[in-house]
PDB file of N, CA and C in Angstrom:
ATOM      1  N   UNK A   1       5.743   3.227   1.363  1.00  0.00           N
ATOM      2  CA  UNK A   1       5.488   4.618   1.714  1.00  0.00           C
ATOM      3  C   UNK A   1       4.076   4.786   2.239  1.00  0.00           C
ATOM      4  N   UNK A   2       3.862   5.345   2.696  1.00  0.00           N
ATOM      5  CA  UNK A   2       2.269   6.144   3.438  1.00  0.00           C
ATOM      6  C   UNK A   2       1.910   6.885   2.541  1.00  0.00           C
ATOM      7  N   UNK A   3       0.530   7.353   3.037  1.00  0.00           N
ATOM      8  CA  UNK A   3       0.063   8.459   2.372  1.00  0.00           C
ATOM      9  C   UNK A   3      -0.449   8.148   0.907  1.00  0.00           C
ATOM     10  N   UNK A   4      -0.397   6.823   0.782  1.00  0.00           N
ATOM     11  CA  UNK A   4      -0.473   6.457  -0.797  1.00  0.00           C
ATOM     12  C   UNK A   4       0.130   6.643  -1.787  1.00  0.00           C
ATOM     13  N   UNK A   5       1.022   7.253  -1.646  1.00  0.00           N
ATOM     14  CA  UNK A   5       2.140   7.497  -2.888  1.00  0.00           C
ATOM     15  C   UNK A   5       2.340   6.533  -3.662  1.00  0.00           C
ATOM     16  N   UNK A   6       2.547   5.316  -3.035  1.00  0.00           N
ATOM     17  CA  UNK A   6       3.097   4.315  -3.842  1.00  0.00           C
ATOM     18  C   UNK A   6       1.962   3.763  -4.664  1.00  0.00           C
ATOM     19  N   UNK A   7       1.104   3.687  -4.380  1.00  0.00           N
ATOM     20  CA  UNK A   7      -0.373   3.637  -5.319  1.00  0.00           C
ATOM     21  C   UNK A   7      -0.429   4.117  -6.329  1.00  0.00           C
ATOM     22  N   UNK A   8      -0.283   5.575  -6.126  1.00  0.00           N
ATOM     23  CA  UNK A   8      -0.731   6.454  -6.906  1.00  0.00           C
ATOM     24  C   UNK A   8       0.240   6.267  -7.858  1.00  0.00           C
ATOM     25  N   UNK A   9       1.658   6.349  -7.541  1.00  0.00           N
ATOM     26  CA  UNK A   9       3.007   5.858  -8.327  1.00  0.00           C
ATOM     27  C   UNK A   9       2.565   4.853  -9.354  1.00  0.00           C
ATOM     28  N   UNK A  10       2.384   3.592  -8.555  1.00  0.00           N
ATOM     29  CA  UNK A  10       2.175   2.303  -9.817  1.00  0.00           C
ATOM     30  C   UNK A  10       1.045   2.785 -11.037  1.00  0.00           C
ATOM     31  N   UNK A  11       0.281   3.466 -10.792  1.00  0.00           N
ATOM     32  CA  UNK A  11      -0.613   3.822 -12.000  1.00  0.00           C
ATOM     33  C   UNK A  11      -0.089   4.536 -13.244  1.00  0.00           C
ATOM     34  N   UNK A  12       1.343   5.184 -13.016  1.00  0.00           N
ATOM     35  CA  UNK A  12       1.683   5.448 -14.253  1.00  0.00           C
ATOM     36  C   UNK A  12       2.367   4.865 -15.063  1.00  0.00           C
ATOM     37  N   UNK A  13       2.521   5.270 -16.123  1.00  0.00           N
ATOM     38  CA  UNK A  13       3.391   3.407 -16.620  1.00  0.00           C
ATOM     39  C   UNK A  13       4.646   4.041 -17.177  1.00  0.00           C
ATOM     40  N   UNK A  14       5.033   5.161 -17.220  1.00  0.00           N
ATOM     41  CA  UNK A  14       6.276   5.765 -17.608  1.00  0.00           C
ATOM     42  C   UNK A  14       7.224   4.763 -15.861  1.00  0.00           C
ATOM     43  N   UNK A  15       8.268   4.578 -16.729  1.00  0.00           N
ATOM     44  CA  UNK A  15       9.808   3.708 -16.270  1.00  0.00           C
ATOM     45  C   UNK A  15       9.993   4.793 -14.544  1.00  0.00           C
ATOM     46  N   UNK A  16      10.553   6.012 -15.377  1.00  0.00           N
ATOM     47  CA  UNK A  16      10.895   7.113 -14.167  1.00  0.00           C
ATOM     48  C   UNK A  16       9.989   7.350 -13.519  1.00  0.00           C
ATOM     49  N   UNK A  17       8.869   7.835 -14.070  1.00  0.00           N
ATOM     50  CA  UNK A  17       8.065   9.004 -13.453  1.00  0.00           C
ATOM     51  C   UNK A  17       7.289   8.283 -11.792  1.00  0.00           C
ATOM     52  N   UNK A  18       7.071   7.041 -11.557  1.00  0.00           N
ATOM     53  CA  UNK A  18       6.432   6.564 -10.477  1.00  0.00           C
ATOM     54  C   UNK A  18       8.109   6.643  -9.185  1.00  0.00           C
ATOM     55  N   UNK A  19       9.004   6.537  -9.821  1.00  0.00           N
ATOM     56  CA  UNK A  19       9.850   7.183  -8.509  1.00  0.00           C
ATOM     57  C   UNK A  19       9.876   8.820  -8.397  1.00  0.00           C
ATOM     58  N   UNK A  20       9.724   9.508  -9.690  1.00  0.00           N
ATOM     59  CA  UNK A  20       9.749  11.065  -9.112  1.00  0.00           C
ATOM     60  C   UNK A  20       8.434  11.733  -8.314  1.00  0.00           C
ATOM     61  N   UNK A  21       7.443  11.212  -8.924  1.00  0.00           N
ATOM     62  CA  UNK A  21       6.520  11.079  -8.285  1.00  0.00           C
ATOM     63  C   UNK A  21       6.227  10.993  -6.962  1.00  0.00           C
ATOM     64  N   UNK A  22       6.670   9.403  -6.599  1.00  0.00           N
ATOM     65  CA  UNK A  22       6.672   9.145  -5.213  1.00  0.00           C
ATOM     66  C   UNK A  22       7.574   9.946  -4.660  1.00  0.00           C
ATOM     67  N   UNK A  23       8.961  10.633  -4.636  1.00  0.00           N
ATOM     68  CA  UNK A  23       9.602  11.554  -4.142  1.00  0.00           C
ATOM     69  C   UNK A  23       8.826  12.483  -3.892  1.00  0.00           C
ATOM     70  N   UNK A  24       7.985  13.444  -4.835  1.00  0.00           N
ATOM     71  CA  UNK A  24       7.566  14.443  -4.804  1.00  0.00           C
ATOM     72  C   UNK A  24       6.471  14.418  -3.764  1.00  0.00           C
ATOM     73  N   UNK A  25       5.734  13.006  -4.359  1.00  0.00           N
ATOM     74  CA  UNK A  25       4.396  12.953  -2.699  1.00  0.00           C
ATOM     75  C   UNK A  25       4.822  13.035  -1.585  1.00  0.00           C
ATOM     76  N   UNK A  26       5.913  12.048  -1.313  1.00  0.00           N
ATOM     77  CA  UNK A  26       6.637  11.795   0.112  1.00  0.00           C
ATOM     78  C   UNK A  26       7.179  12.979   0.955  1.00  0.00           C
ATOM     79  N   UNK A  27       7.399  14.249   0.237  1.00  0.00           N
ATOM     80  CA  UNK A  27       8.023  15.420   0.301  1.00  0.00           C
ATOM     81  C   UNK A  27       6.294  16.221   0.748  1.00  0.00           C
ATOM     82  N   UNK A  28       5.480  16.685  -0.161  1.00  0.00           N
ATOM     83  CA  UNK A  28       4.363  17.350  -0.171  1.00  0.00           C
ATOM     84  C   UNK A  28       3.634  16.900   0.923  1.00  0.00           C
ATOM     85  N   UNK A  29       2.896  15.429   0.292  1.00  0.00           N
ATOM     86  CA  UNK A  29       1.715  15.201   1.316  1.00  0.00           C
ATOM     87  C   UNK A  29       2.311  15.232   3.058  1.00  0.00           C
ATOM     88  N   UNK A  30       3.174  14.569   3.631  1.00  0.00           N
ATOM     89  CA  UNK A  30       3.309  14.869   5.024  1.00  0.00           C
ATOM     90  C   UNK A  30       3.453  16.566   5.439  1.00  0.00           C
ATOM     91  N   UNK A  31       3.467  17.014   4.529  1.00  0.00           N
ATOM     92  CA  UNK A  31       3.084  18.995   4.576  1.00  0.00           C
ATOM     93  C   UNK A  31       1.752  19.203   4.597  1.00  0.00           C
ATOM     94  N   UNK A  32       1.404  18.828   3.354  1.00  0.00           N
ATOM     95  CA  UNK A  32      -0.129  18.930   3.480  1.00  0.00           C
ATOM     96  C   UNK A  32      -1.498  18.300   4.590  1.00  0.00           C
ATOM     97  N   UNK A  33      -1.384  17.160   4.686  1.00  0.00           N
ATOM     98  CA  UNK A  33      -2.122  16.827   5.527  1.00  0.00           C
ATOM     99  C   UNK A  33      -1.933  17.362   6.988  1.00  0.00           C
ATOM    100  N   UNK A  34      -1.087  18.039   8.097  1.00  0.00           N
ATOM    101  CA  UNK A  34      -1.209  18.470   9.220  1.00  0.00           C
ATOM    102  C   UNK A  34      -1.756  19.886   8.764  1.00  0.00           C
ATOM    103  N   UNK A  35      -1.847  20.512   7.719  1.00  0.00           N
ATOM    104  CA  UNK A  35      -2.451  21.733   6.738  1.00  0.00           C
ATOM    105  C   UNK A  35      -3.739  21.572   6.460  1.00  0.00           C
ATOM    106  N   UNK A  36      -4.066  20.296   6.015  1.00  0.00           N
ATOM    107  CA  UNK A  36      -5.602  20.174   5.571  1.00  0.00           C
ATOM    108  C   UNK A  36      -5.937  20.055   7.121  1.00  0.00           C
ATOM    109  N   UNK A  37      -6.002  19.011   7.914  1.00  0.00           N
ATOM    110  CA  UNK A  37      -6.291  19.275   9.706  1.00  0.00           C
ATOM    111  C   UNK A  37      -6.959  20.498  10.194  1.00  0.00           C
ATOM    112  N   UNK A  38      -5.722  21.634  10.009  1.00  0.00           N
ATOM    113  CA  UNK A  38      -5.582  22.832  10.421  1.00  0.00           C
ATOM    114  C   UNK A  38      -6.659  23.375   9.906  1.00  0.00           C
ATOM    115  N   UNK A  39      -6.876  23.571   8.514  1.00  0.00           N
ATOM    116  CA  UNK A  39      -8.060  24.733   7.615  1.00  0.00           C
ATOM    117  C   UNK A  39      -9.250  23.327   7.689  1.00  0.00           C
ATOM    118  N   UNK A  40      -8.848  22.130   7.579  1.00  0.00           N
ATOM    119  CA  UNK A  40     -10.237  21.267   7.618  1.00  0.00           C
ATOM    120  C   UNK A  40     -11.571  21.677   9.190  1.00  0.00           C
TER     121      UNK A  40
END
């Protein structure tokens, strides 16, 4: 994945939570960053 998700994912050590996680980044950050751009 981009955006680092998957990074950020491996740092938690719960079983689930580094795939809901990475779902949730993969979903958000490509929103956010053409957003941060915009107001940056």
């Amino acid at each position: 994945s981009l955006y680092g998700g998957t990074t950020i994912a491996l740092t938690i050590p719960n079983g689930e939570s580094p795939i809901v996680l990475q779902t949730i980044l993969d979903g958000i950050l490509p929103k956010l960053i053409p957003l941060g751009l915009t107001l940056g």
